[in-house]
N, C-alpha and C. Protein backbone atom coordinates (compact mmCIF):
# COMPACT_ATOMS: atom_id res chain seq x y z
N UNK A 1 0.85 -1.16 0.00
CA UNK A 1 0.00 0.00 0.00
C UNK A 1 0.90 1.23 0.00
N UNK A 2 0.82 2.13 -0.53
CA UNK A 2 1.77 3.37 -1.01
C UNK A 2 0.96 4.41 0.30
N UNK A 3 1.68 4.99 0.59
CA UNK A 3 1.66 6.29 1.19
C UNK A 3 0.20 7.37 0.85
N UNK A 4 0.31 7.25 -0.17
CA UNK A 4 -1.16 8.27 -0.84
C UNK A 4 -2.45 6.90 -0.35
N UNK A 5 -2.18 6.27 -0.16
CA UNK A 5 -3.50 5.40 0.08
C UNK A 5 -3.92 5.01 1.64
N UNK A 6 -2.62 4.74 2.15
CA UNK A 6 -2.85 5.19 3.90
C UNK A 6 -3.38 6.26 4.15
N UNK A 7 -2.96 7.31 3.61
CA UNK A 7 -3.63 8.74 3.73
C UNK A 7 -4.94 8.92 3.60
N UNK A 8 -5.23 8.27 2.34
CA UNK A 8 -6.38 8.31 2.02
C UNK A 8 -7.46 7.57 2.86
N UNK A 9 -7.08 6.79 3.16
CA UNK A 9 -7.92 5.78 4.47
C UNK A 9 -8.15 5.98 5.75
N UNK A 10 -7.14 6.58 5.75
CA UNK A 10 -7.08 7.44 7.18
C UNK A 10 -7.84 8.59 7.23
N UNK A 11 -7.80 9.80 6.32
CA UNK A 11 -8.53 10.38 5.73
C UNK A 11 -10.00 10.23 5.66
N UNK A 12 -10.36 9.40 5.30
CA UNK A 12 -11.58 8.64 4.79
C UNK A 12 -12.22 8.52 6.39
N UNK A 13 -11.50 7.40 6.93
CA UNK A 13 -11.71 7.09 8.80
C UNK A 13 -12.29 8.35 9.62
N UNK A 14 -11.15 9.49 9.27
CA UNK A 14 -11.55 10.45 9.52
C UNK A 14 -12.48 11.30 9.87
N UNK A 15 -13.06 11.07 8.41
CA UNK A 15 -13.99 12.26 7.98
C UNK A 15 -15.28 11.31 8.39
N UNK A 16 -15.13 9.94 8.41
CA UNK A 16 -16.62 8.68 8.66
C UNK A 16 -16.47 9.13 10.16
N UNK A 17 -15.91 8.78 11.03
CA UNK A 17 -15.94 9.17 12.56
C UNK A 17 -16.60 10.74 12.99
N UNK A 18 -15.85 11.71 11.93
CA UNK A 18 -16.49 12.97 12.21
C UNK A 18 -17.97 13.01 12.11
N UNK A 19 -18.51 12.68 10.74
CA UNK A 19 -19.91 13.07 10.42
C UNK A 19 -20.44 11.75 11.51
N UNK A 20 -20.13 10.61 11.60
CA UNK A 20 -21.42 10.01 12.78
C UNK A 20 -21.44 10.59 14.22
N UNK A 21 -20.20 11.12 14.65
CA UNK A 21 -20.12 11.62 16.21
C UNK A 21 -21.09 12.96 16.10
N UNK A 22 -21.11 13.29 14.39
CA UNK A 22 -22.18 14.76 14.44
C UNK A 22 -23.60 14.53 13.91
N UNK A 23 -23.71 13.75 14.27
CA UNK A 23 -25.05 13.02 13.47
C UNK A 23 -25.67 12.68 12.34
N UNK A 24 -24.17 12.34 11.25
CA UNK A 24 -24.80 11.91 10.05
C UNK A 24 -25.41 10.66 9.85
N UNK A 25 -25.25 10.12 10.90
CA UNK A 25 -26.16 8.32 10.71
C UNK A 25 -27.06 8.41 11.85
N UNK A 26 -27.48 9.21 12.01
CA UNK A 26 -28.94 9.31 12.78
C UNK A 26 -30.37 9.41 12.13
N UNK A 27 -30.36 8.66 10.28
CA UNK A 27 -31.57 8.63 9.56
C UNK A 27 -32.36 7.96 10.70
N UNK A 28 -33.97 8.47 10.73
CA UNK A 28 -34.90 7.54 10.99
C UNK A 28 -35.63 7.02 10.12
N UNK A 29 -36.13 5.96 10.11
CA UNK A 29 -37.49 5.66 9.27
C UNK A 29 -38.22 4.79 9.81
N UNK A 30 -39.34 4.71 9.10
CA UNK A 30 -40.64 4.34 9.78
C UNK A 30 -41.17 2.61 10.60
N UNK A 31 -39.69 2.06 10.03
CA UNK A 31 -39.47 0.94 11.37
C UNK A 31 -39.21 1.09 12.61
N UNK A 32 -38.65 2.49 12.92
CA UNK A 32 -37.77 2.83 14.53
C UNK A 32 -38.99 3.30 15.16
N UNK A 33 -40.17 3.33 14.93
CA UNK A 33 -41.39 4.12 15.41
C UNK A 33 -41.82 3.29 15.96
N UNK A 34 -42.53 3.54 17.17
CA UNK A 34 -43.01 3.14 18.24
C UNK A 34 -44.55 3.07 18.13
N UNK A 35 -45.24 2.16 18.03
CA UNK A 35 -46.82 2.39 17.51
C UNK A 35 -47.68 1.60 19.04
N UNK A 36 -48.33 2.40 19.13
CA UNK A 36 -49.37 2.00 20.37
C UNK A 36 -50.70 1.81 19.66
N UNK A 37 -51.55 1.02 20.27
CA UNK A 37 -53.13 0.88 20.48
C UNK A 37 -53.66 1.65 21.19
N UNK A 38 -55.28 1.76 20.64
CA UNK A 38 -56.11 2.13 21.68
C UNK A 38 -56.00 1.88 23.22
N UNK A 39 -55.92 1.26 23.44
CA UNK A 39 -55.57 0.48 25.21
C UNK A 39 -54.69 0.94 25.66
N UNK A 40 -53.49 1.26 24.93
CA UNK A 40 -52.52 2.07 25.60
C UNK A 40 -52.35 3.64 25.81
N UNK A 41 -53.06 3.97 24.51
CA UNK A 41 -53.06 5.34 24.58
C UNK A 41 -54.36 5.83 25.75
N UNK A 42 -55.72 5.34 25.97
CA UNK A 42 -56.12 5.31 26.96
C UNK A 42 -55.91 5.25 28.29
N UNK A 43 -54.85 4.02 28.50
CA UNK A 43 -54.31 4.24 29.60
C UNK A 43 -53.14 5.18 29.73
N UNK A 44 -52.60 5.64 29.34
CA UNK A 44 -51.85 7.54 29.14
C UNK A 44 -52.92 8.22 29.58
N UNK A 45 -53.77 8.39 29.08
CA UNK A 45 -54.65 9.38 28.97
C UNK A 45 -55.55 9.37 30.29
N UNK A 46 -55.67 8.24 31.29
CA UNK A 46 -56.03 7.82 32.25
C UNK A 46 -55.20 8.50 33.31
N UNK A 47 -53.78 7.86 32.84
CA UNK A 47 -52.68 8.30 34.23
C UNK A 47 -52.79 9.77 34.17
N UNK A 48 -52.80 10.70 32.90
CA UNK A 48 -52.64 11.75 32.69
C UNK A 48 -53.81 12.74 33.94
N UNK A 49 -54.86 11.73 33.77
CA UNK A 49 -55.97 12.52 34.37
C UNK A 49 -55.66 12.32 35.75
N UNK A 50 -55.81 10.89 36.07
CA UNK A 50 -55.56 10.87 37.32
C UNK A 50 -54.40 11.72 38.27
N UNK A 51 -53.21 12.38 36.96
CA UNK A 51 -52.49 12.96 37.78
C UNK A 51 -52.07 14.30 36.88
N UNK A 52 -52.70 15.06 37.03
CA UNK A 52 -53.04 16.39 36.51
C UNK A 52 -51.94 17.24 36.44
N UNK A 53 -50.92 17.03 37.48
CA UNK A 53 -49.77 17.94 37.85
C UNK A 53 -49.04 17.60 36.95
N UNK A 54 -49.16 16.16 36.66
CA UNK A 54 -47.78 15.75 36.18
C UNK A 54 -47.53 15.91 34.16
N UNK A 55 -46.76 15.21 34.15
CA UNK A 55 -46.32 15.81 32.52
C UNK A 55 -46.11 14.42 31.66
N UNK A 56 -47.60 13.48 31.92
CA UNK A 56 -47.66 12.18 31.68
C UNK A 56 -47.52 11.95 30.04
N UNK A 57 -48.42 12.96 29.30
CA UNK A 57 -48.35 12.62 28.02
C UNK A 57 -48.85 14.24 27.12
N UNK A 58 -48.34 14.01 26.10
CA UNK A 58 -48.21 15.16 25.39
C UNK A 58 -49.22 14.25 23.75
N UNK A 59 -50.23 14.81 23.69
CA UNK A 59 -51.09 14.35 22.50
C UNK A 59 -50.89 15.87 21.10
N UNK A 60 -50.08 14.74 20.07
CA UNK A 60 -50.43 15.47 19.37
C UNK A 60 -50.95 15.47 17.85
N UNK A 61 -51.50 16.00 17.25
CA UNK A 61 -52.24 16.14 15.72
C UNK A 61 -51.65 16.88 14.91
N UNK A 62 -51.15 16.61 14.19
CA UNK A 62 -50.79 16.86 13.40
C UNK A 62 -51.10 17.06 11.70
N UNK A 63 -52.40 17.29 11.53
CA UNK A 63 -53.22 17.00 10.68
C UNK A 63 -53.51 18.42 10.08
N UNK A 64 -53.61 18.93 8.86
CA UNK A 64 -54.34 20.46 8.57
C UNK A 64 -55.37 20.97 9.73
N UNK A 65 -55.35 22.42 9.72
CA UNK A 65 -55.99 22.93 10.80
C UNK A 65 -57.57 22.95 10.12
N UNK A 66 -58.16 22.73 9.51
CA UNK A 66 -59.01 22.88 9.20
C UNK A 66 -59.86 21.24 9.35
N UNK A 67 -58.98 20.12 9.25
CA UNK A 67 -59.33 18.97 10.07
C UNK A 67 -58.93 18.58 11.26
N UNK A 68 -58.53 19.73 11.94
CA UNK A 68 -58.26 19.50 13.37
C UNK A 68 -59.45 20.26 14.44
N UNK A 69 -59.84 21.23 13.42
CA UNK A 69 -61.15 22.16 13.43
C UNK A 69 -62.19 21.16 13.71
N UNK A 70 -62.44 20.34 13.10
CA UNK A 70 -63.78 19.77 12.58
C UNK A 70 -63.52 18.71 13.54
N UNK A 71 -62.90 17.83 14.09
CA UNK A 71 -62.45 16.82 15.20
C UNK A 71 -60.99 16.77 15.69
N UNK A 72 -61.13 16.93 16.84
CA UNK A 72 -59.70 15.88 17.46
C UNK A 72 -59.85 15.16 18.37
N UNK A 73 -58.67 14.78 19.13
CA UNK A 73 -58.86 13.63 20.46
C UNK A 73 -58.92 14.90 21.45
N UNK A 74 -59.37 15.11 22.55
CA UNK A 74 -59.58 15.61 23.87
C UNK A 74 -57.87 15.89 24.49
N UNK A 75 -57.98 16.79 24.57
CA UNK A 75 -56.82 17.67 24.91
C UNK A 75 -55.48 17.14 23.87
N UNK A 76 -55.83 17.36 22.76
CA UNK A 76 -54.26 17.24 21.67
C UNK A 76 -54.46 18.45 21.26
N UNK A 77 -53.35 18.93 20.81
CA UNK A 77 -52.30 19.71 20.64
C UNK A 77 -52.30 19.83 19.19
N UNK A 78 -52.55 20.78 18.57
CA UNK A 78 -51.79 21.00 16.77
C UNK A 78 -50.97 21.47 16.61
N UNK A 79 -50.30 20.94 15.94
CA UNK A 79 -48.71 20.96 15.40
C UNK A 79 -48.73 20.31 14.31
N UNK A 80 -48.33 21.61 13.19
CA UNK A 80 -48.07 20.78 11.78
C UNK A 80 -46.73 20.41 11.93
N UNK A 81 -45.98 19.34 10.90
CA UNK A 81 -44.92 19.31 10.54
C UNK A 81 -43.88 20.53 10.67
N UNK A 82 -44.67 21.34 9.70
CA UNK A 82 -43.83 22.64 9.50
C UNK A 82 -43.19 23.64 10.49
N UNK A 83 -44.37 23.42 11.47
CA UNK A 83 -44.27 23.89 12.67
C UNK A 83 -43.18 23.68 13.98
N UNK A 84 -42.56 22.15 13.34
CA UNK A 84 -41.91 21.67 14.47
C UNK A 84 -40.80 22.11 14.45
N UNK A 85 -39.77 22.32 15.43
CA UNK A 85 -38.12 22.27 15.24
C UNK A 85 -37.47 21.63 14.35
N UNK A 86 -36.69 21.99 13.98
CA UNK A 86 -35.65 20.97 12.63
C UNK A 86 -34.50 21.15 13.84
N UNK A 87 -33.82 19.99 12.86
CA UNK A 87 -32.46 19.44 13.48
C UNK A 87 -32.50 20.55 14.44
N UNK A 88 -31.84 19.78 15.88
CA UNK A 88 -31.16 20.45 17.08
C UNK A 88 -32.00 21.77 17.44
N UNK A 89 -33.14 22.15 17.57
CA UNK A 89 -34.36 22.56 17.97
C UNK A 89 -34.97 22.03 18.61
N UNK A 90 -35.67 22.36 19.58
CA UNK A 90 -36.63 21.49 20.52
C UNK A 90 -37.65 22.63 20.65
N UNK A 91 -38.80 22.19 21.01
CA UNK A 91 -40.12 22.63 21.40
C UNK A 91 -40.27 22.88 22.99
N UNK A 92 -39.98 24.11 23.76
CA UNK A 92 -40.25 23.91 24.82
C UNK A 92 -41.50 23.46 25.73
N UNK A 93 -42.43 23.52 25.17
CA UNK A 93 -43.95 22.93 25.57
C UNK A 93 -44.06 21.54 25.42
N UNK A 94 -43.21 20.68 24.64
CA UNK A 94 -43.19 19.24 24.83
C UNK A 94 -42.04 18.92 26.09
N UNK A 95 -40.92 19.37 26.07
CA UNK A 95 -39.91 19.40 27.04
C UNK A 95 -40.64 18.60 28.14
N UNK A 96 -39.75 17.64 28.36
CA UNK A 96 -40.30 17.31 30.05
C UNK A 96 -41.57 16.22 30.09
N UNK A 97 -42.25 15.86 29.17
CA UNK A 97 -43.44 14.95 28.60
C UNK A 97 -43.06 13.48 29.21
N UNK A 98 -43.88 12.83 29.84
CA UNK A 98 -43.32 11.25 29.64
C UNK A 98 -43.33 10.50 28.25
N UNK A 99 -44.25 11.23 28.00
CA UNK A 99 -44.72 10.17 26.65
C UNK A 99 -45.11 11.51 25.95
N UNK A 100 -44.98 11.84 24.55
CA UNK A 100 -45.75 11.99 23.60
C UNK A 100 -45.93 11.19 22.25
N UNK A 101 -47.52 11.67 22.33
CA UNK A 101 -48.19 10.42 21.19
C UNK A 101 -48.98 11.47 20.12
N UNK A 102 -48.33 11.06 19.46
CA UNK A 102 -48.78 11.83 17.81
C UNK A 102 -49.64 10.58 17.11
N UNK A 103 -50.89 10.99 16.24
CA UNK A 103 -51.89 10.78 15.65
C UNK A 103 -52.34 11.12 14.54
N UNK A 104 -52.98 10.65 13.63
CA UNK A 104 -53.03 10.87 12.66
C UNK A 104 -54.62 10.62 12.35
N UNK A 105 -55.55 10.81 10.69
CA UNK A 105 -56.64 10.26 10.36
C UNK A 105 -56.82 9.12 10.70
N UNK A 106 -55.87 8.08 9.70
CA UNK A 106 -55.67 6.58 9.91
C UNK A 106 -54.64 6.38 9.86
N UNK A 107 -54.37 4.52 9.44
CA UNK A 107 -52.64 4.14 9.57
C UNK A 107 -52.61 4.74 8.02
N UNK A 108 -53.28 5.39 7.21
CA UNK A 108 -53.11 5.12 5.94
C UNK A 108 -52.27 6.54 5.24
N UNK A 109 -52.44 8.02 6.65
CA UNK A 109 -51.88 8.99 6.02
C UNK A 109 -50.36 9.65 6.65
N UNK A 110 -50.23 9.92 5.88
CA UNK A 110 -48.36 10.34 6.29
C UNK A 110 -48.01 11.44 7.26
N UNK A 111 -49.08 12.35 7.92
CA UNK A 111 -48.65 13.75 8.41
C UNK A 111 -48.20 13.02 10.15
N UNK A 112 -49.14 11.98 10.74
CA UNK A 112 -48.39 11.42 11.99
C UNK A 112 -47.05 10.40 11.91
N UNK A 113 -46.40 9.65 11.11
CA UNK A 113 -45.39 8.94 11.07
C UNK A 113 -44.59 10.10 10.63
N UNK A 114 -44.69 11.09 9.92
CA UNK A 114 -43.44 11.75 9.69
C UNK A 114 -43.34 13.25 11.28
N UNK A 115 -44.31 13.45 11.68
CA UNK A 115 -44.00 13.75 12.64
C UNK A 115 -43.38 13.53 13.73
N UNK A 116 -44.05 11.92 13.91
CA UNK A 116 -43.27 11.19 15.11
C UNK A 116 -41.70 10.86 14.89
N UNK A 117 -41.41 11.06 13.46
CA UNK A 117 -39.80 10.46 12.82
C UNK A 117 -39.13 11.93 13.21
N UNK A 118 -40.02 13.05 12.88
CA UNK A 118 -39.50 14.17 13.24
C UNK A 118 -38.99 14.65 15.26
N UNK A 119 -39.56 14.07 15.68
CA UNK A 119 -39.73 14.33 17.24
C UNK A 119 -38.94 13.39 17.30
N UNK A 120 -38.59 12.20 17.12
CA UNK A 120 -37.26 11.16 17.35
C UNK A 120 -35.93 11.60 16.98
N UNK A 121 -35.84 12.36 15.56
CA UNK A 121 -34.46 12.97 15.61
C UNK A 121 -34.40 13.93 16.15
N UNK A 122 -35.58 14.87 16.49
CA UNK A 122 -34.70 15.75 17.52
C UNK A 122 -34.40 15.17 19.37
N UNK A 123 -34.13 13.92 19.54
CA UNK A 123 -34.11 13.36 20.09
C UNK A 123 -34.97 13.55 21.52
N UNK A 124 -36.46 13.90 21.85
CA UNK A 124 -36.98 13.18 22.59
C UNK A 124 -37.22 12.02 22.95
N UNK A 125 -37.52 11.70 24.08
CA UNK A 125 -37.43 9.96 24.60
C UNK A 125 -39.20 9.81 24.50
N UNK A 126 -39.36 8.56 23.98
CA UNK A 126 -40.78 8.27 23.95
C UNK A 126 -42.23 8.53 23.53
N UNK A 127 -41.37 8.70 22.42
CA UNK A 127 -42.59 9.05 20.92
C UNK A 127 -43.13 7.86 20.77
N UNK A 128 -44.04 8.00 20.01
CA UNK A 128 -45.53 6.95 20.46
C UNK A 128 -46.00 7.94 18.43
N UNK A 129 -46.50 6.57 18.23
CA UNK A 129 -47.57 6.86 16.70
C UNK A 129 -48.87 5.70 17.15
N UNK A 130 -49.73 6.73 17.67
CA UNK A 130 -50.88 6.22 17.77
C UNK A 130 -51.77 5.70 16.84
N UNK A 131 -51.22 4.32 16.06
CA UNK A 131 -51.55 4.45 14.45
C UNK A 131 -53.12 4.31 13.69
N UNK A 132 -53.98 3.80 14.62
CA UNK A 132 -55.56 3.51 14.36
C UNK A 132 -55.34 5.07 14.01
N UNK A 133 -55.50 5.94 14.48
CA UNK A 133 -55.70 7.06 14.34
C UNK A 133 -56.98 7.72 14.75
N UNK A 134 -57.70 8.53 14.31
CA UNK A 134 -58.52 9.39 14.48
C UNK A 134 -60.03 8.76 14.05
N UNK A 135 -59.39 7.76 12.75
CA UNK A 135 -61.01 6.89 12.53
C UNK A 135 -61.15 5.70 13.97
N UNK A 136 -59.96 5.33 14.47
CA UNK A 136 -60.29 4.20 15.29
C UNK A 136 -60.85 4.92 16.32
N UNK A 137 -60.64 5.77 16.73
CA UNK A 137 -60.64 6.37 17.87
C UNK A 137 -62.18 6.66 17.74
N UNK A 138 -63.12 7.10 16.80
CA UNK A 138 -64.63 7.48 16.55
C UNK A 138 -65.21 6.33 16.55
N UNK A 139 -64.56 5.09 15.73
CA UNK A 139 -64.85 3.45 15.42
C UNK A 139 -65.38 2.96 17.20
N UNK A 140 -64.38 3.37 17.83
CA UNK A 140 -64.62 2.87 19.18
C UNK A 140 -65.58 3.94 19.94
N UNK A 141 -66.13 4.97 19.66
CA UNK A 141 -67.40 5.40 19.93
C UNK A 141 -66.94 6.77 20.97
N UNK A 142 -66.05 7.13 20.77
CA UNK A 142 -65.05 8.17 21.86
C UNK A 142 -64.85 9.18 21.43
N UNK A 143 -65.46 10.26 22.17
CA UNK A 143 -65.41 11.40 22.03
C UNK A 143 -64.50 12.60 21.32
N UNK A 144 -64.91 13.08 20.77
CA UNK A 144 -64.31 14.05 19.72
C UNK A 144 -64.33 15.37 19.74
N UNK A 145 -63.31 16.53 20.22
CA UNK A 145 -63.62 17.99 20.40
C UNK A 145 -63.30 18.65 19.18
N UNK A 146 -64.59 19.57 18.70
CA UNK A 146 -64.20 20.04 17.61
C UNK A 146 -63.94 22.03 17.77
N UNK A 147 -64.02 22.59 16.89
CA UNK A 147 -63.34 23.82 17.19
C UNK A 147 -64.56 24.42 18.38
N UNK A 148 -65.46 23.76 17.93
CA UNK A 148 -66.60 24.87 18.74
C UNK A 148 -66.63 24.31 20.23
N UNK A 149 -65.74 23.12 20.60
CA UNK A 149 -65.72 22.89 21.95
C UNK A 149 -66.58 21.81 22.35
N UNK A 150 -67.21 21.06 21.05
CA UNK A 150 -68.42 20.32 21.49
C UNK A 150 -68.08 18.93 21.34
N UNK A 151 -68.62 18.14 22.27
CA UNK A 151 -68.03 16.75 22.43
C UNK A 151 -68.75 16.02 21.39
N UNK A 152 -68.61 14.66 20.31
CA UNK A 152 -69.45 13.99 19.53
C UNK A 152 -69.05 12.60 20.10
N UNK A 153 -69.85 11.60 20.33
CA UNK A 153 -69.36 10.42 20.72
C UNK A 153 -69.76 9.73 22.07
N UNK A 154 -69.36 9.16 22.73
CA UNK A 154 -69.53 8.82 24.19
C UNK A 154 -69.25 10.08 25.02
N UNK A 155 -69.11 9.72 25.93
CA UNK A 155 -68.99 10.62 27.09
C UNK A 155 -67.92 10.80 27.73
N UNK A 156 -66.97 9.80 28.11
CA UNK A 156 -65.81 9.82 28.70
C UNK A 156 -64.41 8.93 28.00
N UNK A 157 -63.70 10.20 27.22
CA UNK A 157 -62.03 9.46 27.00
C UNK A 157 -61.30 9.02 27.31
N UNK A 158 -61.36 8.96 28.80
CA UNK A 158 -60.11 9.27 29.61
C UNK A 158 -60.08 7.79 30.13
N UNK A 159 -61.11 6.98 29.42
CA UNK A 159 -60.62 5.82 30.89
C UNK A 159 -62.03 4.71 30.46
């Protein structure tokens, strides 16, 4: 091996060690996602109530405001994509969350998996893709707040 090629390898070593210690191999995709059920996200939403002080779970939608208008889940949060922090940004209102669980229509549309991929690289702990989504959540007969404040559905989410 000649001299120009040690260099080069070394070189190479180099520059591969630099970009992963700075986060060039921190891709996510939509296998590293964490997907919960109804049952679980209920029981969040349970502990949450039962303990009011605390900073159990962070619900969020991520869906156009104009279908977040018309339904959401009971105390979530809108946040488009666009809206969120990019690289090395954080959201101080999620800060501190045990859990946040992002949601979507169904498993079928893209604005909650790329959110939740978004909230994983900026490295919060315990992102959640609540993947039934917004139809399961009506499917199972559970209440829905829409802009005007009015409940559609059963009576109680929380439990």
């Amino acid at each position: 091996m000649t001299t120009r090629q040690r260099v080069g390898f070394a070189v190479s070593g180099l520059l591969g060690g630099l970009l992963f210690a700075l986060g060039g191999c921190n891709h996510i995709d939509d296998r590293d996602i964490n997907v919960i059920g109804l049952g679980e996200l209920r029981a969040f939403m349970a502990e949450q109530a039962s303990e009011p002080e605390d900073r159990v779970l962070a619900l969020i939608d991520p869906r156009n405001q104009s279908r977040f208008d018309a339904g959401h889940l009971p105390n979530a949060r809108h946040m488009l994509l666009s809206d969120a922090p990019l690289a090395g940004g954080r959201d101080p209102e999620l800060d501190g969350f045990d859990n946040i669980v992002v949601y979507d229509q169904n498993p079928g549309t893209a604005p909650g998996p790329a959110m939740a991929k978004r909230l994983m690289t900026l490295k919060y702990d315990d992102v959640w893709l609540y993947q039934g989504g917004l139809d399961d959540w009506i499917s199972a007969g559970l209440p829905v707040v829409t802009a005007a404040d009015t409940s559609v559905g059963a009576s109680d989410g929380g439990g």
